[in-house]
Protein backbone atom coordinates (compact mmCIF):
# COMPACT_ATOMS: atom_id res chain seq x y z
CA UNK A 1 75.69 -3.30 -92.18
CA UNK A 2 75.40 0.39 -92.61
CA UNK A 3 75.52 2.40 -89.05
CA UNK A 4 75.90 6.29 -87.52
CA UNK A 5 78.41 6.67 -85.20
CA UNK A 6 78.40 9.57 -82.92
CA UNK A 7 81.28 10.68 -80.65
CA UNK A 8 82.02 14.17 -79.00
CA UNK A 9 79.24 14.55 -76.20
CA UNK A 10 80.65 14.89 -72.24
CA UNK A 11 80.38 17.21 -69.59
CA UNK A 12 80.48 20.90 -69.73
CA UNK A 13 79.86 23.92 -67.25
CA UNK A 14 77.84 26.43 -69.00
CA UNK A 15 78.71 29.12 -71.39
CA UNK A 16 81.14 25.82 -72.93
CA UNK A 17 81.35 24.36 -76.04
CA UNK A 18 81.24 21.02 -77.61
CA UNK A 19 81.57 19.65 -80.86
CA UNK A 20 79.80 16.06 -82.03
CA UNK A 21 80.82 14.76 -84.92
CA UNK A 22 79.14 11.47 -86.23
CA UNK A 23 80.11 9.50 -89.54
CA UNK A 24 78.10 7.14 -91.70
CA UNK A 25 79.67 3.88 -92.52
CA UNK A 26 78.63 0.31 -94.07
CA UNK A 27 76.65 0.47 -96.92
CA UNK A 28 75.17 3.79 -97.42
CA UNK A 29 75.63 5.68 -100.44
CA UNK A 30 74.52 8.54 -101.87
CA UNK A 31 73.84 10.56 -98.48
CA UNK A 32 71.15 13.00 -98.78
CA UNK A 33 70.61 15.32 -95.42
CA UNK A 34 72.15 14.59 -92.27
CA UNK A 35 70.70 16.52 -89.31
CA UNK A 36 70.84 16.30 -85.39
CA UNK A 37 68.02 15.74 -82.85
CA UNK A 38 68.40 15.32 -79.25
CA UNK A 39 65.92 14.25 -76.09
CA UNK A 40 66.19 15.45 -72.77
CA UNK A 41 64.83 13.23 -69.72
CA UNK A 42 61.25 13.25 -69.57
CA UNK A 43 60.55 14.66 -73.03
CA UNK A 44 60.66 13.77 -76.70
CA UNK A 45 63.25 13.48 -79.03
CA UNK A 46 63.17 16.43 -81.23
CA UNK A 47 65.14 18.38 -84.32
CA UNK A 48 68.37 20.43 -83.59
CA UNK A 49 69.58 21.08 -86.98
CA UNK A 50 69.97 19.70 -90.50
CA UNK A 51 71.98 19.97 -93.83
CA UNK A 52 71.41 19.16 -96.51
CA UNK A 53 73.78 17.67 -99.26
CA UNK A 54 73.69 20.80 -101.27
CA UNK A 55 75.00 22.81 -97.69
CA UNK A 56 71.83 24.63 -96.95
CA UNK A 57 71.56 24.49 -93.33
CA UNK A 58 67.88 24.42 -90.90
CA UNK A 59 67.82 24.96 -87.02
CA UNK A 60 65.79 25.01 -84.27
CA UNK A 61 64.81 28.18 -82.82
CA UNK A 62 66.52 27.25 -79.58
CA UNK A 63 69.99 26.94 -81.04
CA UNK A 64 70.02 29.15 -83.95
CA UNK A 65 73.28 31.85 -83.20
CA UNK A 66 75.10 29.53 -80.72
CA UNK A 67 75.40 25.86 -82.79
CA UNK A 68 76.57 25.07 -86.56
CA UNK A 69 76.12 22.02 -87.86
CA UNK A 70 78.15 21.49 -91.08
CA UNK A 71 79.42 18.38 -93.07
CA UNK A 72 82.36 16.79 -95.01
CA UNK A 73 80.60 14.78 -98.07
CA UNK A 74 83.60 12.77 -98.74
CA UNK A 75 84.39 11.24 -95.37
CA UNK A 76 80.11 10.91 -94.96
CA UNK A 77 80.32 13.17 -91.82
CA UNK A 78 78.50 15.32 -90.07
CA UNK A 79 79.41 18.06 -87.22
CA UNK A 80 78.06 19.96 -84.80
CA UNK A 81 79.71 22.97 -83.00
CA UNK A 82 77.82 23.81 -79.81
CA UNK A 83 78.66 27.07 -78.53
CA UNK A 84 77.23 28.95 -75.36
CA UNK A 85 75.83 26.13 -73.96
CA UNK A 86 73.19 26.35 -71.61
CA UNK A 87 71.92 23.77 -69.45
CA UNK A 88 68.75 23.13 -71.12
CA UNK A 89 70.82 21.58 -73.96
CA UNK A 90 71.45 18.69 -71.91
CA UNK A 91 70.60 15.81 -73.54
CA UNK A 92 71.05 12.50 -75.84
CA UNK A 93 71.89 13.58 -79.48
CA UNK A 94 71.22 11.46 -82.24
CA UNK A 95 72.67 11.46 -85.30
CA UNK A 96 70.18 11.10 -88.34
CA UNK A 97 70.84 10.67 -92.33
CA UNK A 98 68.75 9.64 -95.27
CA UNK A 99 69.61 8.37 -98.80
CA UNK A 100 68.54 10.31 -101.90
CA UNK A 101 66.28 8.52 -104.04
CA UNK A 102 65.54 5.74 -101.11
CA UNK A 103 62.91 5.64 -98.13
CA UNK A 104 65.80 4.56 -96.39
CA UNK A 105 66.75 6.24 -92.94
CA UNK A 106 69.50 5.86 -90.36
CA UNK A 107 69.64 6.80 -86.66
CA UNK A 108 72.84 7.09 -84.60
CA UNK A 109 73.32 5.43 -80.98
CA UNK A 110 73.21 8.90 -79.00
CA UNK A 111 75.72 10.50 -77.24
CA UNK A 112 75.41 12.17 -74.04
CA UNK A 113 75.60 15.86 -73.12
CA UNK A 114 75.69 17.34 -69.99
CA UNK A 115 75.40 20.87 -69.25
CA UNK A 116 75.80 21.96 -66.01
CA UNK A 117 75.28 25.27 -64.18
């Protein structure tokens, strides 16, 4: 059974950092982009960041300069560095990946972050 497993969120004071990683296991090959999206209480889930398997890199306007996603294509993982944290960020992050040349999608568990101020 192929599954995204996310570790890294916790609790932070502002200004922190954190650093998620999540890796794809099971039967997935052939990993096309990986990305990030995260949903705060109330509101819906939406897009943090994504890379694709070529490197090229896409985030939100609300992160861009303080996270970096990046990923290691051997070990089918997928980072991200979250810098100058602010407590807006606070959130569950979800871990998403897709397969090249397949309709076929994955979705981590979430992890928690916390920001606090």
């Amino acid at each position: 059974q192929a599954q995204l497993v996310e570790s890294g969120g916790g609790l932070v004071q502002a200004g922190g950092s954190l650093r998620l990683s999540c890796t794809a296991s099971g039967s997935i090959f052939s990993i096309g982009a990986m990305a990030w999206y995260r949903q705060a209480p109330g509101k819906e889930r939406e897009f943090v960041a994504r890379t694709r398997r070529s490197g090229s890199t896409n985030y939100a306007d609300s992160v861009k300069g303080r996270f970096t996603i990046s990923r290691d294509n051997y070990k089918n993982t997928v980072y991200l560095q979250m810098d100058s944290l602010k407590p807006e960020d606070t959130g569950v992050y979800y871990c998403y990946a897709n397969v090249i040349g397949s309709s076929s999608e994955y979705w981590g568990q979430g992890t928690q972050v916390a920001v606090s101020s």
